[in-house]
C-alpha atoms as a PDB file:
ATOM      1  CA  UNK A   1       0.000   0.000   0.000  1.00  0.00           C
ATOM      2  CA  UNK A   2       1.063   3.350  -0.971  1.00  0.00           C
ATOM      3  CA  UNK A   3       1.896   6.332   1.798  1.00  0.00           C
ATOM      4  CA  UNK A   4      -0.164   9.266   1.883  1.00  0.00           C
ATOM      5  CA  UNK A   5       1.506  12.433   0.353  1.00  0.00           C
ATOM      6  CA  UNK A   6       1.382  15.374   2.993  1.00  0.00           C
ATOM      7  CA  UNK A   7      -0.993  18.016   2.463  1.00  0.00           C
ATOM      8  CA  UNK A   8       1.838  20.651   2.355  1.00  0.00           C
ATOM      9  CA  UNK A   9       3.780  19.044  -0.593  1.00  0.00           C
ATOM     10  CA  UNK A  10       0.828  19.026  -2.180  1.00  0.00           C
ATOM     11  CA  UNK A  11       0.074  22.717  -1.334  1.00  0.00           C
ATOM     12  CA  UNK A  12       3.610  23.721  -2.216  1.00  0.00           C
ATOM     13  CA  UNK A  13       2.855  22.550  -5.867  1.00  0.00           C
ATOM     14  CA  UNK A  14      -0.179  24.441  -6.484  1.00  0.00           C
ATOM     15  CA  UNK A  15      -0.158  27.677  -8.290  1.00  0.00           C
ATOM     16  CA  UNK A  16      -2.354  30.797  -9.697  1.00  0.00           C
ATOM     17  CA  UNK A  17      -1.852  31.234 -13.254  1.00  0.00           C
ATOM     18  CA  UNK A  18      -4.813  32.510 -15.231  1.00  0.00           C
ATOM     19  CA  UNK A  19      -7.270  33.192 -12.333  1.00  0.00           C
ATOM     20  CA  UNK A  20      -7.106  29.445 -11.749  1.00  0.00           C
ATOM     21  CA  UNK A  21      -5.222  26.813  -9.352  1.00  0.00           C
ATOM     22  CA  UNK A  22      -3.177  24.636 -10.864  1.00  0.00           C
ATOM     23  CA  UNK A  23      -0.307  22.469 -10.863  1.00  0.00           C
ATOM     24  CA  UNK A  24       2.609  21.593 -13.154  1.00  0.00           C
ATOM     25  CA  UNK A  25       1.829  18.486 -15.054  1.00  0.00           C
ATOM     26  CA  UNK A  26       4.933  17.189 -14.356  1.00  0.00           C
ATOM     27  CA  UNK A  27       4.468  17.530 -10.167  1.00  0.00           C
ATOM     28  CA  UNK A  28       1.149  16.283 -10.561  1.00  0.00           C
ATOM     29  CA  UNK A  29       2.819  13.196 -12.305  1.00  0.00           C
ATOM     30  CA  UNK A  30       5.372  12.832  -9.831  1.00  0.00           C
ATOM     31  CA  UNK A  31       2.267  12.992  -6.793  1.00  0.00           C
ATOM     32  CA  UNK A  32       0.890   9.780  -8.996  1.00  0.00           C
ATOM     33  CA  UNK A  33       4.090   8.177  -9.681  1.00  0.00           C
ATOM     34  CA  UNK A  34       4.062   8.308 -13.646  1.00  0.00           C
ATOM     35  CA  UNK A  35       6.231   9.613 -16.147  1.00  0.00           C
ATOM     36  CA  UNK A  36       4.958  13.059 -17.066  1.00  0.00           C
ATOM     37  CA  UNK A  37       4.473  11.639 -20.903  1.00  0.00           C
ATOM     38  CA  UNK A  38       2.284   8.842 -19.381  1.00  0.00           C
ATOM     39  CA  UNK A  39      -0.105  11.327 -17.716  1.00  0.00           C
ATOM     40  CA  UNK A  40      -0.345  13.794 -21.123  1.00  0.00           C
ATOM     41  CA  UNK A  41      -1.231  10.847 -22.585  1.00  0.00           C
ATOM     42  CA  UNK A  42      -3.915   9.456 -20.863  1.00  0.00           C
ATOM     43  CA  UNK A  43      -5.046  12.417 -20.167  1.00  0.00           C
ATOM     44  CA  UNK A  44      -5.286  13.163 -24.534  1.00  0.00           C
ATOM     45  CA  UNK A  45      -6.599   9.948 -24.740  1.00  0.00           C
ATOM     46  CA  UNK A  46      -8.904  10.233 -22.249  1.00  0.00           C
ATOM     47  CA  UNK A  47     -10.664  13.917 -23.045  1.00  0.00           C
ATOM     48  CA  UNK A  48     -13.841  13.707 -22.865  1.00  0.00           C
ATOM     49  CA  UNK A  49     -13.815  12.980 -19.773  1.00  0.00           C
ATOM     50  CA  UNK A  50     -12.339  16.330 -18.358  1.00  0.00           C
ATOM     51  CA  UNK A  51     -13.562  19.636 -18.912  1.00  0.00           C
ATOM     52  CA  UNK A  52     -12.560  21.686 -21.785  1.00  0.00           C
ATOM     53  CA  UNK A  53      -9.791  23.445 -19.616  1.00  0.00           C
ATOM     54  CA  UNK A  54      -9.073  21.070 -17.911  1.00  0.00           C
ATOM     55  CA  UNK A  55      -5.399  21.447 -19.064  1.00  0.00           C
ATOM     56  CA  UNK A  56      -3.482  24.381 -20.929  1.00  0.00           C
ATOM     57  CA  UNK A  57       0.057  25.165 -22.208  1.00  0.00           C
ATOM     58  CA  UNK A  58       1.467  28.144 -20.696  1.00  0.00           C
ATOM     59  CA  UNK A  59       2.382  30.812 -23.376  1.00  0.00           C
ATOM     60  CA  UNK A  60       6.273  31.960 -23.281  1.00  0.00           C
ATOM     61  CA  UNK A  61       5.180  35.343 -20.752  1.00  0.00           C
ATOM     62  CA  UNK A  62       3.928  33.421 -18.633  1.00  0.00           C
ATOM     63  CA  UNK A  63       6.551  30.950 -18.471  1.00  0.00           C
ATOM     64  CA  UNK A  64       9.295  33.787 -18.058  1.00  0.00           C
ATOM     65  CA  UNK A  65       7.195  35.146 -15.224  1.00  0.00           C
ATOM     66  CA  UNK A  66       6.955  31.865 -13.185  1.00  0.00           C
ATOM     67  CA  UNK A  67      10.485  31.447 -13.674  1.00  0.00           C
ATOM     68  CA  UNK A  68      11.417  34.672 -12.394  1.00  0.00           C
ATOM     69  CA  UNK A  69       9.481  33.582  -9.406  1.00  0.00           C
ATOM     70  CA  UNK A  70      11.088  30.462  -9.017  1.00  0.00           C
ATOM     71  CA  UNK A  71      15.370  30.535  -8.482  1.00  0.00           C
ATOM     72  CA  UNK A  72      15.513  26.696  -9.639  1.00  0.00           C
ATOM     73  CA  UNK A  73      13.849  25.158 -12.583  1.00  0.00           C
ATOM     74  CA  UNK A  74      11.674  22.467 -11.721  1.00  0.00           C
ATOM     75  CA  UNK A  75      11.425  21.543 -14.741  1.00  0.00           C
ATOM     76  CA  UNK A  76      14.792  20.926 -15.472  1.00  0.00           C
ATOM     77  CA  UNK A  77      14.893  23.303 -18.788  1.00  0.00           C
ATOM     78  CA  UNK A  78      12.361  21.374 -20.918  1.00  0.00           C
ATOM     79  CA  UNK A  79      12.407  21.862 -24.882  1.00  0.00           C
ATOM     80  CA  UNK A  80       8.607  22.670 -24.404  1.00  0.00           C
ATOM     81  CA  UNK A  81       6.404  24.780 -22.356  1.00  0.00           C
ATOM     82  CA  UNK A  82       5.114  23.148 -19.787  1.00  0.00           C
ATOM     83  CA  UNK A  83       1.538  22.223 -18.750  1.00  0.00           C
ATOM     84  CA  UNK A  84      -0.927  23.442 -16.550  1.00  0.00           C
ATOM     85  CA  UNK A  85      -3.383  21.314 -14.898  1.00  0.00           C
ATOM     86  CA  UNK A  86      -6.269  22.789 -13.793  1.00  0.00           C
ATOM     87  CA  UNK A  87      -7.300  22.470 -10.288  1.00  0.00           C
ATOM     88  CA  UNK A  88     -11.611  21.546  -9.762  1.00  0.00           C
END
């Protein structure tokens, strides 16, 4: 059986982009334990079951702004921008 995750690292993940809570796609993978890929995936695949903004790409502004925020990449300096999830 898996441990629970603590409320604060969960908490510490979750941002306001947009007007919205969200999270990086690739923390809210890690929370799961699945590759980042795996999650975009199923989550693609698996659309219609998720409202229409359920997930967005950040634009480059708003990736330069959350960086400037942030003194370490999380994301480890990704070719792509990375996703949002939306938080319900």
């Amino acid at each position: 059986m898996k441990e629970l995750i603590p409320v604060e690292r969960i908490e510490s993940k979750i941002l306001l982009i947009r007007g919205h809570k969200v999270m990086l796609a690739h923390d809210l993978a890690e929370l799961y334990g699945v590759e980042t890929k795996r999650l975009l995936e199923q989550t693609r695949r698996n659309a219609k079951r998720f409202p229409e903004d359920f997930m967005f790409q950040l634009t480059r502004q708003e990736l330069a702004n959350l960086r400037s925020q942030i003194a370490t990449s999380s994301w480890g300096g990704s070719r792509y921008l990375p996703y949002r999830v939306r938080l319900i």
